[in-house]
N, C-alpha and C. Protein backbone atom coordinates (compact mmCIF):
# COMPACT_ATOMS: atom_id res chain seq x y z
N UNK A 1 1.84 -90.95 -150.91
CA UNK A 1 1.97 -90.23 -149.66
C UNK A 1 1.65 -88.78 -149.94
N UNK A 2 0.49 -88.54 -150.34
CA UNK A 2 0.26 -87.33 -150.65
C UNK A 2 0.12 -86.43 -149.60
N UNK A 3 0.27 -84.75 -149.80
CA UNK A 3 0.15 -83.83 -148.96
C UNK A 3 -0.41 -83.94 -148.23
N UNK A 4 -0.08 -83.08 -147.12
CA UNK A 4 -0.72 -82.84 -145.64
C UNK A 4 -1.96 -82.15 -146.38
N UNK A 5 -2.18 -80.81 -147.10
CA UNK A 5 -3.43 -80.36 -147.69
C UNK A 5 -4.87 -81.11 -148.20
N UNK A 6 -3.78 -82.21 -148.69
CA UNK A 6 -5.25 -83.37 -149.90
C UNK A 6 -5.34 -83.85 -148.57
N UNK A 7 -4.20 -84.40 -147.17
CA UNK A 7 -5.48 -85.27 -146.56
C UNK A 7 -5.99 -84.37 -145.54
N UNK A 8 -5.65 -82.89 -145.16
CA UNK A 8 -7.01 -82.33 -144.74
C UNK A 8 -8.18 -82.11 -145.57
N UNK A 9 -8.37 -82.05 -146.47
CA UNK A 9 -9.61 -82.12 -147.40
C UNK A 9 -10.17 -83.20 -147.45
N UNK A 10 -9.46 -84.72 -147.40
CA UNK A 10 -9.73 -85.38 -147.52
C UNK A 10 -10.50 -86.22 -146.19
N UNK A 11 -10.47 -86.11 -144.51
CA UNK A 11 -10.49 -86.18 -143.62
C UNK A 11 -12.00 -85.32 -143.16
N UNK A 12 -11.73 -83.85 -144.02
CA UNK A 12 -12.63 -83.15 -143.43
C UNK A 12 -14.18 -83.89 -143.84
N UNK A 13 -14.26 -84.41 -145.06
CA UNK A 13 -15.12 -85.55 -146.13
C UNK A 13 -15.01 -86.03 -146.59
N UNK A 14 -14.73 -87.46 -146.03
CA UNK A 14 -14.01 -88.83 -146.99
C UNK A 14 -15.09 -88.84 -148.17
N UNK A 15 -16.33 -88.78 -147.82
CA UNK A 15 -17.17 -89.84 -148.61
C UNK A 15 -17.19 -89.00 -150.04
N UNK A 16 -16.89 -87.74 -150.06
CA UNK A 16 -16.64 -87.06 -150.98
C UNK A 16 -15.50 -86.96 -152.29
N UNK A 17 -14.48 -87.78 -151.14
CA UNK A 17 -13.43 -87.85 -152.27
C UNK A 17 -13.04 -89.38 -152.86
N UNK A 18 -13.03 -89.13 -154.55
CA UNK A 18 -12.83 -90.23 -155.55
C UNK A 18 -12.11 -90.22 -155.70
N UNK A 19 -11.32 -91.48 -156.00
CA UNK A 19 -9.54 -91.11 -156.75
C UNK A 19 -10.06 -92.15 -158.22
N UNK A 20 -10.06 -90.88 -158.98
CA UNK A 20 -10.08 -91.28 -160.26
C UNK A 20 -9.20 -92.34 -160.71
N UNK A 21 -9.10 -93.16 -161.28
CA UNK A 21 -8.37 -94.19 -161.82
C UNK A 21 -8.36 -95.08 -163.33
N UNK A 22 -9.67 -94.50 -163.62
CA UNK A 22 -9.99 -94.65 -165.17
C UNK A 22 -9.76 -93.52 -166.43
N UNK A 23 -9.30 -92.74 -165.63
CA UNK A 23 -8.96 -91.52 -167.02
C UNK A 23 -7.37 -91.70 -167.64
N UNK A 24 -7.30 -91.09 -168.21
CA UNK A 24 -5.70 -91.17 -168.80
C UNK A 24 -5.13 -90.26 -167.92
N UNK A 25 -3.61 -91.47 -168.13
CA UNK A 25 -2.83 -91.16 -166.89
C UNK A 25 -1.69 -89.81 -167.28
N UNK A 26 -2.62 -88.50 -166.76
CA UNK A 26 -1.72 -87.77 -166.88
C UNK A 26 0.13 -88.18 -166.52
N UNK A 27 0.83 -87.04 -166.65
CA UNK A 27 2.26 -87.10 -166.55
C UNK A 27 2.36 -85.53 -165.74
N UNK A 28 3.62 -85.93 -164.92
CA UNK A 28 4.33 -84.63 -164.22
C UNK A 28 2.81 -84.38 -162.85
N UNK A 29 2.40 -85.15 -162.54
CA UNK A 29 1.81 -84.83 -161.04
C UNK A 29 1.72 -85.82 -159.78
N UNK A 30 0.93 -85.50 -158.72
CA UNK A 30 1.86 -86.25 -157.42
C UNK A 30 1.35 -87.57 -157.34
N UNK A 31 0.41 -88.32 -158.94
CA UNK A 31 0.30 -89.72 -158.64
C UNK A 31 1.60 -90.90 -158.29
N UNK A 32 2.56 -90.33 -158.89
CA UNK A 32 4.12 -90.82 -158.33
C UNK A 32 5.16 -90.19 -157.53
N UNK A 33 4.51 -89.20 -157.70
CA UNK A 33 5.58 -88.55 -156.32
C UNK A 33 5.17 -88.06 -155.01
N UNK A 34 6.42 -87.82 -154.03
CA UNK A 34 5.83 -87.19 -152.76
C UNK A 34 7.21 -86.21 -152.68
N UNK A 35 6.92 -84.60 -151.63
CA UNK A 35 7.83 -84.02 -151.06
C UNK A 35 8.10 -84.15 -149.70
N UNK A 36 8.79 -84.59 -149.35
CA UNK A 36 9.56 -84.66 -147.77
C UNK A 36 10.10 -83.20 -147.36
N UNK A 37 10.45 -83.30 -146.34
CA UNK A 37 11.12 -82.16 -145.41
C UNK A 37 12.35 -82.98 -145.21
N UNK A 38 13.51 -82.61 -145.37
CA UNK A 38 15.10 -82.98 -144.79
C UNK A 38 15.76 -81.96 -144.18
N UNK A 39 16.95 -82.11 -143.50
CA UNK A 39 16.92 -81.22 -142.70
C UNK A 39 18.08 -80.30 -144.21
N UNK A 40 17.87 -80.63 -145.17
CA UNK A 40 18.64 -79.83 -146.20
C UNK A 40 17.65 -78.73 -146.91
N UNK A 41 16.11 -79.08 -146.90
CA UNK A 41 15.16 -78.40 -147.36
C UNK A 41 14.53 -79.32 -147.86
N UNK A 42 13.39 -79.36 -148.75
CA UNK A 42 12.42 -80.22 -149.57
C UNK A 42 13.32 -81.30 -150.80
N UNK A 43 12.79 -82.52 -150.27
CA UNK A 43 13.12 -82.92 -151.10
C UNK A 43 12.53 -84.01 -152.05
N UNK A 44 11.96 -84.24 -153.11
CA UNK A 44 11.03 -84.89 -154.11
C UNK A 44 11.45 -86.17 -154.88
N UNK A 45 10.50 -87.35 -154.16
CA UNK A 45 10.43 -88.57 -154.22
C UNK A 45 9.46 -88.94 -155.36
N UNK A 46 10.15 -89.43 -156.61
CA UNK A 46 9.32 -90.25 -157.24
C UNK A 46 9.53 -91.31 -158.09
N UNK A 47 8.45 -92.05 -157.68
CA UNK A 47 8.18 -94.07 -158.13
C UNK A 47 8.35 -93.56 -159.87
N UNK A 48 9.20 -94.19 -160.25
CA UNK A 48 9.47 -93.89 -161.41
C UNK A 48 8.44 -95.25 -162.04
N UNK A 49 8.07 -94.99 -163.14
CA UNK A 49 6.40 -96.06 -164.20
C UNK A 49 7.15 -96.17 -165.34
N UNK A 50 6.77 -97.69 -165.51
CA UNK A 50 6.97 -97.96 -167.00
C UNK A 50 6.43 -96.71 -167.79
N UNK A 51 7.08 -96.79 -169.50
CA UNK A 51 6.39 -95.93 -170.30
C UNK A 51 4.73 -96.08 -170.65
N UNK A 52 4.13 -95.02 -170.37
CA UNK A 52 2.84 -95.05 -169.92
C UNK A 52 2.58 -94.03 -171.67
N UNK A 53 1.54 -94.45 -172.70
CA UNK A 53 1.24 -93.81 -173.50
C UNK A 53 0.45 -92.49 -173.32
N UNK A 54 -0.07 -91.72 -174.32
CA UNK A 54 -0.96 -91.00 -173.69
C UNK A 54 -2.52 -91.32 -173.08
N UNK A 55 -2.75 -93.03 -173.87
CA UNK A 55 -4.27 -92.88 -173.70
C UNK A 55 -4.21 -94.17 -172.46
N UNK A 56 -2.77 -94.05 -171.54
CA UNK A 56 -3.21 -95.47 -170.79
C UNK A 56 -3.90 -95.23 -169.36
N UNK A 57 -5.28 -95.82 -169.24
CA UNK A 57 -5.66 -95.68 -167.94
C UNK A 57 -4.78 -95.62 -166.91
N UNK A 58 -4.90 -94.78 -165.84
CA UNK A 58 -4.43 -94.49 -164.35
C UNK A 58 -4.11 -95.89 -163.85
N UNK A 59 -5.19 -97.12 -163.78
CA UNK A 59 -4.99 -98.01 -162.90
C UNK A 59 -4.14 -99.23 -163.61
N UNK A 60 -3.86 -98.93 -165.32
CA UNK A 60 -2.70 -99.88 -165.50
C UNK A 60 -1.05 -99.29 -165.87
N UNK A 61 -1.01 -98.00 -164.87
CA UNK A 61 0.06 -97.65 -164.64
C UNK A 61 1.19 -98.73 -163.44
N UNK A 62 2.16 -98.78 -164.52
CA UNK A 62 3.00 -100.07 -163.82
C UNK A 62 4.19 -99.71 -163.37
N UNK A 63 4.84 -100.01 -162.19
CA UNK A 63 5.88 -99.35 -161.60
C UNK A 63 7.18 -100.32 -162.44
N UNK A 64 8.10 -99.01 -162.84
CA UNK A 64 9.36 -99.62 -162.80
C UNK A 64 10.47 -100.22 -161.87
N UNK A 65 11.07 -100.84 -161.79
CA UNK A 65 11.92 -101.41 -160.96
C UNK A 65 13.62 -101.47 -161.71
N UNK A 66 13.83 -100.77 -162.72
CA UNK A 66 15.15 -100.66 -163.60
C UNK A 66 16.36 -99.76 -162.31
N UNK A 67 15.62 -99.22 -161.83
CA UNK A 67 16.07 -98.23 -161.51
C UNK A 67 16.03 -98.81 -159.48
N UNK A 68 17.06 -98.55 -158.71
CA UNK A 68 17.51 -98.75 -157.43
C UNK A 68 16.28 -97.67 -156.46
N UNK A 69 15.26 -97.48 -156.72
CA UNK A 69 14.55 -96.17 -156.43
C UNK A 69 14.07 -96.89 -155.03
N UNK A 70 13.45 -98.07 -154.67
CA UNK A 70 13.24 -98.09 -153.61
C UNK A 70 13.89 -98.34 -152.30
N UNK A 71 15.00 -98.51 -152.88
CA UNK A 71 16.48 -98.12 -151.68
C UNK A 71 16.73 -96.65 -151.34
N UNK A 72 16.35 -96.10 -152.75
CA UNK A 72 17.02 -94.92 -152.13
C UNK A 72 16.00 -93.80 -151.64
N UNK A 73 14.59 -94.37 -151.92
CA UNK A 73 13.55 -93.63 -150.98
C UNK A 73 13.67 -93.59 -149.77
N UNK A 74 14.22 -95.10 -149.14
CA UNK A 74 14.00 -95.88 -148.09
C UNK A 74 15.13 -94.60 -146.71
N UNK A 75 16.49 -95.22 -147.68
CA UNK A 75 17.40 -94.37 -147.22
C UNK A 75 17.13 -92.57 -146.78
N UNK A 76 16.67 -91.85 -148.05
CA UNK A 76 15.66 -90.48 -147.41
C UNK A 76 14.62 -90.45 -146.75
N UNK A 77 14.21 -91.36 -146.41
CA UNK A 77 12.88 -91.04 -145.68
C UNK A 77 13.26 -91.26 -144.24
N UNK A 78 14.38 -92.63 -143.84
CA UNK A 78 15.09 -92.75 -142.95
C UNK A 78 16.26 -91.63 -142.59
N UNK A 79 16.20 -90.70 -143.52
CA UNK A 79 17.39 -89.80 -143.18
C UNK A 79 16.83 -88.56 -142.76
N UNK A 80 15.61 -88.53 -143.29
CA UNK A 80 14.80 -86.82 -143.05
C UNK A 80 14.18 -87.43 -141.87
N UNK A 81 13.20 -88.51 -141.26
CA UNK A 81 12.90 -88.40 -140.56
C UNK A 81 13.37 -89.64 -138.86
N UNK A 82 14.32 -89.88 -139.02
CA UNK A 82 15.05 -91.03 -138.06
C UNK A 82 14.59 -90.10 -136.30
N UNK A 83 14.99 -88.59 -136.51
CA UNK A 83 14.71 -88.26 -135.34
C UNK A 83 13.51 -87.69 -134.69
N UNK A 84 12.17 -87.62 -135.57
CA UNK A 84 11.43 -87.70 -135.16
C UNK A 84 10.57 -88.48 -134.34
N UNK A 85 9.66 -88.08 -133.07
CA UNK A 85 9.26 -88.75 -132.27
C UNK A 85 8.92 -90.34 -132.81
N UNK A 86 8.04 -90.66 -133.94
CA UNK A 86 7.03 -91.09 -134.12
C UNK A 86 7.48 -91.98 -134.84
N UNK A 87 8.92 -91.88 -135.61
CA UNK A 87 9.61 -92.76 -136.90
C UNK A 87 9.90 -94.16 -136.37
N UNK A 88 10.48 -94.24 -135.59
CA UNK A 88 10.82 -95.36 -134.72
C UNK A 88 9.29 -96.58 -134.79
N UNK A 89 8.54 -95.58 -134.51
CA UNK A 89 7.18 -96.86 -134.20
C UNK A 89 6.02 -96.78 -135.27
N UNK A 90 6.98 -96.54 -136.32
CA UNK A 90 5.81 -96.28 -137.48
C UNK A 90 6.77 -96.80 -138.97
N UNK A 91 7.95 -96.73 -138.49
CA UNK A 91 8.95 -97.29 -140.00
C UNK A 91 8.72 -98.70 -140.03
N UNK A 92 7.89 -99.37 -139.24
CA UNK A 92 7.58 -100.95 -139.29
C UNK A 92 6.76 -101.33 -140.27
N UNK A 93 5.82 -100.22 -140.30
CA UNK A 93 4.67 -99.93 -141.11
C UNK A 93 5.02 -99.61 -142.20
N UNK A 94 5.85 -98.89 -143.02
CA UNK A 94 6.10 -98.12 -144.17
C UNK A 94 7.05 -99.28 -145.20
N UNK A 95 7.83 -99.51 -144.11
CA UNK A 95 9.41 -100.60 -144.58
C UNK A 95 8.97 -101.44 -145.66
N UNK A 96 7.52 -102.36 -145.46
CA UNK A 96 7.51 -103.50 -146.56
C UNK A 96 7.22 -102.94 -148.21
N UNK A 97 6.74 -101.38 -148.20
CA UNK A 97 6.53 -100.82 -149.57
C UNK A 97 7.78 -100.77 -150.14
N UNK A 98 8.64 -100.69 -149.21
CA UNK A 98 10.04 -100.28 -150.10
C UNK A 98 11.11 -102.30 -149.79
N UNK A 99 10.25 -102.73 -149.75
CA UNK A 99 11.45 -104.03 -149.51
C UNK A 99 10.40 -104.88 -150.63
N UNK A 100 9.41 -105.18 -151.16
CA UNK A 100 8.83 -105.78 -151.82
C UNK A 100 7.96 -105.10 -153.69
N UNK A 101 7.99 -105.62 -154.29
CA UNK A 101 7.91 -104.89 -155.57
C UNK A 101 6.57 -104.95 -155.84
N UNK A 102 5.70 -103.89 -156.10
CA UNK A 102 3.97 -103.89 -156.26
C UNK A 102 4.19 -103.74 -157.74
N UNK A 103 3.00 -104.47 -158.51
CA UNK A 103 3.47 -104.14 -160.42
C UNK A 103 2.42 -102.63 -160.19
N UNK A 104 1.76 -102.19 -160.21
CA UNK A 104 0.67 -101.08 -160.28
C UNK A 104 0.70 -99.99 -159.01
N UNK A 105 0.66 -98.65 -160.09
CA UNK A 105 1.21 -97.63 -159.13
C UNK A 105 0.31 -97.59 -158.30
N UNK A 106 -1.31 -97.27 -158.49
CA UNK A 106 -2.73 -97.31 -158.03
C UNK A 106 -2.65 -98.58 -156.54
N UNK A 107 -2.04 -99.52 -156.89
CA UNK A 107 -1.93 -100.81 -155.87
C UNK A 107 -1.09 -99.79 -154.27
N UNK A 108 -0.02 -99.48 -154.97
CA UNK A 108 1.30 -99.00 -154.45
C UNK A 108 0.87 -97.70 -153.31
N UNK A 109 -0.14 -96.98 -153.85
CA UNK A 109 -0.84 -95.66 -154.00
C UNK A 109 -2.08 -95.90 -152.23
N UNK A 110 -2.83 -97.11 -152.88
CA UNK A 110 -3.94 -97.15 -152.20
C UNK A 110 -3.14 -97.97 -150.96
N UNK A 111 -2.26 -98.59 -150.82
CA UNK A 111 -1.31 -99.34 -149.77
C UNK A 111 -1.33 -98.61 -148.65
N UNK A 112 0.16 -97.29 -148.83
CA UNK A 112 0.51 -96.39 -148.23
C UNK A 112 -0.85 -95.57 -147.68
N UNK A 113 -2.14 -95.07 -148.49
CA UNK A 113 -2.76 -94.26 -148.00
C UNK A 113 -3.71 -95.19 -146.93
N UNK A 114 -3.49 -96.30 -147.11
CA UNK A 114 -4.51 -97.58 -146.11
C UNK A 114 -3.77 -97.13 -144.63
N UNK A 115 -2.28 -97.03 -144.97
CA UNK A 115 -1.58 -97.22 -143.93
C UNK A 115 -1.15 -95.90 -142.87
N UNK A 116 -1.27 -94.77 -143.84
CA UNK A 116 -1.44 -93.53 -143.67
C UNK A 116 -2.65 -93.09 -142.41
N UNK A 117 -3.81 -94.11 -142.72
CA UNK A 117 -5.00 -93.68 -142.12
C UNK A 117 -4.95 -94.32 -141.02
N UNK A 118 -4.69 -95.39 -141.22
CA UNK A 118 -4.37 -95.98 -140.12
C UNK A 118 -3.95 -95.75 -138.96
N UNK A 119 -2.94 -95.38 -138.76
CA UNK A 119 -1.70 -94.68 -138.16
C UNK A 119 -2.27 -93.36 -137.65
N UNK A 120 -3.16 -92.56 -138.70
CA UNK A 120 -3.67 -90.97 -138.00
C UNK A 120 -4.63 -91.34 -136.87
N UNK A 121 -5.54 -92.34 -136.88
CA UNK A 121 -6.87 -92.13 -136.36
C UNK A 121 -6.97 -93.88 -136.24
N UNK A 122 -6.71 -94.64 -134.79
CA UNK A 122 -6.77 -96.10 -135.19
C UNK A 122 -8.12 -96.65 -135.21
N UNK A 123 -9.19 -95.85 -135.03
CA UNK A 123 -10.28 -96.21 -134.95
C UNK A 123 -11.02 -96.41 -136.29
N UNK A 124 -10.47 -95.83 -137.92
CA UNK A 124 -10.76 -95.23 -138.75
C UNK A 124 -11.27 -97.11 -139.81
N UNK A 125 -12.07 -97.23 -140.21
CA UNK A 125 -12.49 -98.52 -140.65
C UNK A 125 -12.20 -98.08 -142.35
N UNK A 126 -11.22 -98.75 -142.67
CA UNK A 126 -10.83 -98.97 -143.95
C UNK A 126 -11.35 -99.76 -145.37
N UNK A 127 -11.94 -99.03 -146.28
CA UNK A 127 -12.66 -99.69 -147.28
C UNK A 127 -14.71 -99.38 -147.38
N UNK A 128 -15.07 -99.52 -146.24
CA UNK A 128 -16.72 -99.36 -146.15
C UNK A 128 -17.10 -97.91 -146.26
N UNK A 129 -16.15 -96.87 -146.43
CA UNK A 129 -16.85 -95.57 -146.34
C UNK A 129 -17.11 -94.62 -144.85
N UNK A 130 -16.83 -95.47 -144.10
CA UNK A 130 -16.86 -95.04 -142.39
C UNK A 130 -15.22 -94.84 -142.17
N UNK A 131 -15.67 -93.28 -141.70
CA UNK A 131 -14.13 -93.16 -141.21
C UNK A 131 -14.36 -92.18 -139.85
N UNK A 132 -14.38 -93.04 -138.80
CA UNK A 132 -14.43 -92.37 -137.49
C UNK A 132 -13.06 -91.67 -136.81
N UNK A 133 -12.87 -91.14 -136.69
CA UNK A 133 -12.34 -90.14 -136.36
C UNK A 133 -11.39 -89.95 -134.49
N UNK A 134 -11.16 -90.05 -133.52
CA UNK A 134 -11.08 -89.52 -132.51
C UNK A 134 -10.91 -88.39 -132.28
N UNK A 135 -11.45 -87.93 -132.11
CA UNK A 135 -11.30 -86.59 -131.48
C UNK A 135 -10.98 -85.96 -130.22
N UNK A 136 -10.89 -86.76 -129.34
CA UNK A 136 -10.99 -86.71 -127.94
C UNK A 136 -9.42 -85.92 -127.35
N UNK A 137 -8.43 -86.53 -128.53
CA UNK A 137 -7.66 -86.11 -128.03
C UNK A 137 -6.66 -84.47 -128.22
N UNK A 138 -6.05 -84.32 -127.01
CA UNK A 138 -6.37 -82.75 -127.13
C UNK A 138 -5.04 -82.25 -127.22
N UNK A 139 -4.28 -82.69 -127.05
CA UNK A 139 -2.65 -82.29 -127.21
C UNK A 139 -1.86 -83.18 -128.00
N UNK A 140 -0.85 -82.66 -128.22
CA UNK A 140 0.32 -83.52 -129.32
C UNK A 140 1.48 -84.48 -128.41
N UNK A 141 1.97 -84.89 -129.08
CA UNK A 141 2.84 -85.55 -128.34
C UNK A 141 3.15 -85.90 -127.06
N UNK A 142 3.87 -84.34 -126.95
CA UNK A 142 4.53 -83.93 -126.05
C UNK A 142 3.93 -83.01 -125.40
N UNK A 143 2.43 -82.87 -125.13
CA UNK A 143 1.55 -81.73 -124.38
C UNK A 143 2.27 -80.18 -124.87
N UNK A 144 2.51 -80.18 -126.04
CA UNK A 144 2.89 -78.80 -126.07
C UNK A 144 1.68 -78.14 -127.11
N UNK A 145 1.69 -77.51 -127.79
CA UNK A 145 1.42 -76.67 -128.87
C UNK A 145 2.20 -75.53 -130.24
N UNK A 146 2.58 -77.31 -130.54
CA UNK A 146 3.50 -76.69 -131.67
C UNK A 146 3.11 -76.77 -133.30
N UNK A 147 2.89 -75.51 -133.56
CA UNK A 147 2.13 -75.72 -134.78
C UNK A 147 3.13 -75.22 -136.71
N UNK A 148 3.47 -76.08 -136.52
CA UNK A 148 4.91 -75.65 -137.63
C UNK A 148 3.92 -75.68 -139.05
N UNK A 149 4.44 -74.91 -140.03
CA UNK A 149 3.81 -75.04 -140.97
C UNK A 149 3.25 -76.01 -141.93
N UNK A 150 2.30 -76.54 -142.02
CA UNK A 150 2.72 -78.32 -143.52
C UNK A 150 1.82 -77.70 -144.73
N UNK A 151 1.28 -76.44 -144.64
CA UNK A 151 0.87 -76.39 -146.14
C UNK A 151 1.69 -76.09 -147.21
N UNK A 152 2.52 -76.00 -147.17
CA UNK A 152 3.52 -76.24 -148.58
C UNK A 152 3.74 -77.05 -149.18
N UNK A 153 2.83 -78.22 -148.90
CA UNK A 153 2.60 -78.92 -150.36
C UNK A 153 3.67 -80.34 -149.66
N UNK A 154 3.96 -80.25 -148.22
CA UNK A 154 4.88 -81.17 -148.14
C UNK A 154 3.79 -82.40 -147.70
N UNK A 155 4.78 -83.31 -147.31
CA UNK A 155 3.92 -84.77 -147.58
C UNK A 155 3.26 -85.04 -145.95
N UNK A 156 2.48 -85.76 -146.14
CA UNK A 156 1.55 -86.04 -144.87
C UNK A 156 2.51 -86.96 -143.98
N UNK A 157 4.04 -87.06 -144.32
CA UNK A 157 4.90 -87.71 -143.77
C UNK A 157 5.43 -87.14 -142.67
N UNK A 158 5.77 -85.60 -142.84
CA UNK A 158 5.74 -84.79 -142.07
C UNK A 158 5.09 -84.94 -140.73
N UNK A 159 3.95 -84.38 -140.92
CA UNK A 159 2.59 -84.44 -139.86
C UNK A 159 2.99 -85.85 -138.89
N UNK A 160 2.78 -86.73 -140.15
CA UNK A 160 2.18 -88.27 -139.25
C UNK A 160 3.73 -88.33 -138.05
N UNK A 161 4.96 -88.31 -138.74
CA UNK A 161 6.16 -88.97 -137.92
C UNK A 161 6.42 -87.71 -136.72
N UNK A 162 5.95 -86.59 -136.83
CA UNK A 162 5.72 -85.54 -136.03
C UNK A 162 5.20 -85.51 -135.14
N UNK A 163 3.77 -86.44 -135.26
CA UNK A 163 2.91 -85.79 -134.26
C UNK A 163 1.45 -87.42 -133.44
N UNK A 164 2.10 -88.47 -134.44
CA UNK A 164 1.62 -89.04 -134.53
C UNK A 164 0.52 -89.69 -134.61
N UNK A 165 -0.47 -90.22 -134.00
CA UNK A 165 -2.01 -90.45 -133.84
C UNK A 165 -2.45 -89.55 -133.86
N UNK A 166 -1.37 -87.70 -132.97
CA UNK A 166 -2.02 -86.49 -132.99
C UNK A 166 -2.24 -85.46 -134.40
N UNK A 167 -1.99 -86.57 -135.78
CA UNK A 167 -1.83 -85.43 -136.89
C UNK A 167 -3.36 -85.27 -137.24
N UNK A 168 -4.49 -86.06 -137.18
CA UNK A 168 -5.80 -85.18 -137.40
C UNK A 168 -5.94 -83.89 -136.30
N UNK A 169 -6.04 -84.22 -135.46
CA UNK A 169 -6.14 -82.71 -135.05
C UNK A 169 -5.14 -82.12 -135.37
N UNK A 170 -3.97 -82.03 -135.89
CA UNK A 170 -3.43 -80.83 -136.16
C UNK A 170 -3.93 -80.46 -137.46
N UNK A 171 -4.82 -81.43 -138.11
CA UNK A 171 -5.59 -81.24 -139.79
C UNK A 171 -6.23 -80.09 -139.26
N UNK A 172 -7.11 -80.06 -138.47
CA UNK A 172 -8.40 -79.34 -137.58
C UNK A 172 -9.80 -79.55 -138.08
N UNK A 173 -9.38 -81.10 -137.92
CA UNK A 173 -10.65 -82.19 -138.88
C UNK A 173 -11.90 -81.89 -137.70
């Protein structure tokens, strides 16, 4: 569930962006984690991986399950965002990542961002390289114009349960 930032970059030119998966799998960046907004301040979610050496490819990074982590994502993500417009008709969508066990983070990774896109833009064709866009539409939600900050690195979780179908245009794709 990466940043609101990577998926305006990413939106503005899909065909441009690769997600590496054959290099060695760095450590300490957001291939396992995401930051949320709570109403306590930021708070940082991450899929904890088997021990990963230094020289092990990205795509046979394997998720641990030792650890109660996808309860208690489940529980923050339901707690930061329950009152947002959009949570209600979009936690249907998110729920089976955290109720079922994926072995590969990359699996886990490309899931959420399938579902991510989905959800922004329903017109958006997943997998072929075509990603159409709507544009048509011109207000948020709630016909207002509310433009709160998301470049701080917080998660595109934000945006989407915010604003819903309306978070590409708030990209300013």
């Amino acid at each position: 569930m990466g940043s609101v930032e990577w998926y305006r970059q990413f939106l503005a030119n899909p065909s441009e962006v690769q997600i590496e998966v054959m290099e060695s799998f760095p450590k300490q960046t957001y291939r396992n984690r995401c930051t949320i907004t709570t109403p306590d301040g930021a708070l940082t979610l991450s899929v904890p991986v088997k021990r990963a050496d230094s020289k092990q490819l990205t795509r046979d990074v394997e998720i641990s399950y030792q650890q109660r982590w996808q309860h208690q994502h489940w529980i923050a993500l339901t707690s930061a965002y329950k009152r947002t417009p959009y949570f209600d008709y979009y936690a249907d969508f998110f729920s089976p990542f955290y109720e079922k066990e994926t072995r590969f983070l990359v699996d886990l990774n490309e899931g959420l961002h399938e579902v991510i896109i989905r959800l922004m833009a329903n017109d958006v064709a997943i997998g072929n390289g075509q990603w159409a866009i709507d544009r048509k539409r011109t207000t948020d939600w709630q016909g207002l114009d509310l433009e709160p900050c998301f470049g701080n690195g917080q998660s595109i979780l934000d945006l989407l349960f915010e604003y819903g179908p309306e978070s590409c245009l708030k990209l300013k794709v």
